[in-house]
Every structure is written in structure tokens, then in C-alpha cells.
C-alpha atoms as a PDB file:
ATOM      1  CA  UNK A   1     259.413 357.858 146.783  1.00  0.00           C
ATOM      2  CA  UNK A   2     262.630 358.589 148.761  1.00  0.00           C
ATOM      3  CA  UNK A   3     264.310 357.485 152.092  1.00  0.00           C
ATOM      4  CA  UNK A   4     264.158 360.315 154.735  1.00  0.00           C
ATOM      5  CA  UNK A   5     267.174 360.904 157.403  1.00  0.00           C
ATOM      6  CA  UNK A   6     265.489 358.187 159.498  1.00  0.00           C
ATOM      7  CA  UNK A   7     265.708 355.771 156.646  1.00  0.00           C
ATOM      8  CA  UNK A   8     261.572 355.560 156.122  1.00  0.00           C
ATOM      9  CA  UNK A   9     260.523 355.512 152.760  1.00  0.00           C
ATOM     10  CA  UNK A  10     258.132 358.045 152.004  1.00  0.00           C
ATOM     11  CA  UNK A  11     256.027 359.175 149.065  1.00  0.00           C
ATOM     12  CA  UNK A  12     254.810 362.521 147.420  1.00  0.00           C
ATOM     13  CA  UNK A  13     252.750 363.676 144.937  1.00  0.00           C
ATOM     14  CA  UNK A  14     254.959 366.814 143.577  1.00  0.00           C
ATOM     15  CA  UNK A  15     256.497 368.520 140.939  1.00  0.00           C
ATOM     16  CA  UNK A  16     260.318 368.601 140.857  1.00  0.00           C
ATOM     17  CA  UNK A  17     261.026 372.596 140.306  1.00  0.00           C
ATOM     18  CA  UNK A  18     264.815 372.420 140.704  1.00  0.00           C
ATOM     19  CA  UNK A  19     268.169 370.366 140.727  1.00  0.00           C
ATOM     20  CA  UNK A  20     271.355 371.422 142.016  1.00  0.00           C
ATOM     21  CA  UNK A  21     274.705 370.307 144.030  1.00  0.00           C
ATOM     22  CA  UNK A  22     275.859 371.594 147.498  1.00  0.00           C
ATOM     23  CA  UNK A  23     279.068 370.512 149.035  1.00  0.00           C
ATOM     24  CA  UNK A  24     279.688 367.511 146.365  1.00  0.00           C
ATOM     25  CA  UNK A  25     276.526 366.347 146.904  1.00  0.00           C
ATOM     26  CA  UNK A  26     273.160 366.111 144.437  1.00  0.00           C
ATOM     27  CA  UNK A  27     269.824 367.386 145.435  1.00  0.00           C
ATOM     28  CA  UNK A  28     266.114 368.353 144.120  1.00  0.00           C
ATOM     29  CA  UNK A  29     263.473 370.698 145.330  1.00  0.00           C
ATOM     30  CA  UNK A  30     259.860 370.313 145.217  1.00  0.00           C
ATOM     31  CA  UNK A  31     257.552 373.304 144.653  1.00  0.00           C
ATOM     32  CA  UNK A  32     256.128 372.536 148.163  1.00  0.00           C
ATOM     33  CA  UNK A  33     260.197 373.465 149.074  1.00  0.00           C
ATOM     34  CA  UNK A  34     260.901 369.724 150.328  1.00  0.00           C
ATOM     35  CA  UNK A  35     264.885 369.106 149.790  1.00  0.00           C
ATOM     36  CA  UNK A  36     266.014 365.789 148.863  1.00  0.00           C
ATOM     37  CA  UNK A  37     269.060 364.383 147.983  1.00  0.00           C
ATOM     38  CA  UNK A  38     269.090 362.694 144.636  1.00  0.00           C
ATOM     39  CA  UNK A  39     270.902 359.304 146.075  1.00  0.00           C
ATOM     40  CA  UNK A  40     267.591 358.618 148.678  1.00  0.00           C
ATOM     41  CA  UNK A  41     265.484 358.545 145.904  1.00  0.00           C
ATOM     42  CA  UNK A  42     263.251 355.451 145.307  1.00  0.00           C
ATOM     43  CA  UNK A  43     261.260 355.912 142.528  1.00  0.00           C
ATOM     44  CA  UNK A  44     259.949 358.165 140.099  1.00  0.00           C
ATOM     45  CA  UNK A  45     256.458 358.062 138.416  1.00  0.00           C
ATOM     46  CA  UNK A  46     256.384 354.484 139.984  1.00  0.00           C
ATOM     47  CA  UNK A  47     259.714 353.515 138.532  1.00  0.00           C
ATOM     48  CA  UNK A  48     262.606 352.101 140.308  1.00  0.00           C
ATOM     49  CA  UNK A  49     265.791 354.281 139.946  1.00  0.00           C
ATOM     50  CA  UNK A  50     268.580 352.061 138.958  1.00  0.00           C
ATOM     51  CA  UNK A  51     272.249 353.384 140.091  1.00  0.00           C
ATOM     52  CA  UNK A  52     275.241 353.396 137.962  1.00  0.00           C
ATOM     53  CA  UNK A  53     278.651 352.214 139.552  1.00  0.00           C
ATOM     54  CA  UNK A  54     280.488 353.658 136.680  1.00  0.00           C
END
């Protein structure tokens, strides 16, 4: 699950293909060619992503 532009959560059924960086900032692809950036992300596999503020 991830937060779109419009700040909705939203949830897919994918599989992650690639990670990379563009102008300072983190992102994955999903085979279906969705873009997101790494910081909207939920959860993965139904697991809270916990941030680090080190």
C-alpha cells in the first residue's frame, strides 16, 4: 500500500521489478510500470514500513 499524489492510500497486488533515485529522491517500479516513491509507501506484504530518523 502507498499514498498517491492526492494523499489516498491505495493497494496493489505487484511485483517490485526495479529501485532507483531521480533528482535526490527514492523510487520503485512495478512490472505493470506504476512509479512510486519509496517515502509514500505504506506497507509491504501487509507490514507497516517503519522510518528511520537517523
Amino acid at each position: 500500500m502507498y499514498r498517491n499524489a492526492v494523499d489516498k492510500v491505495v493497494e496493489v497486488q505487484e511485483r517490485i521489478v526495479d529501485v532507483y533515485a531521480v533528482n535526490k529522491a527514492d523510487f520503485l517500479s512495478l512490472k505493470d510500470g506504476t512509479e512510486i516513491r519509496l517515502d509514500r509507501i505504506v506497507s509491504v506484504n501487509g507490514k507497516p514500513i517503519a522510518y528511520c530518523s537517523n
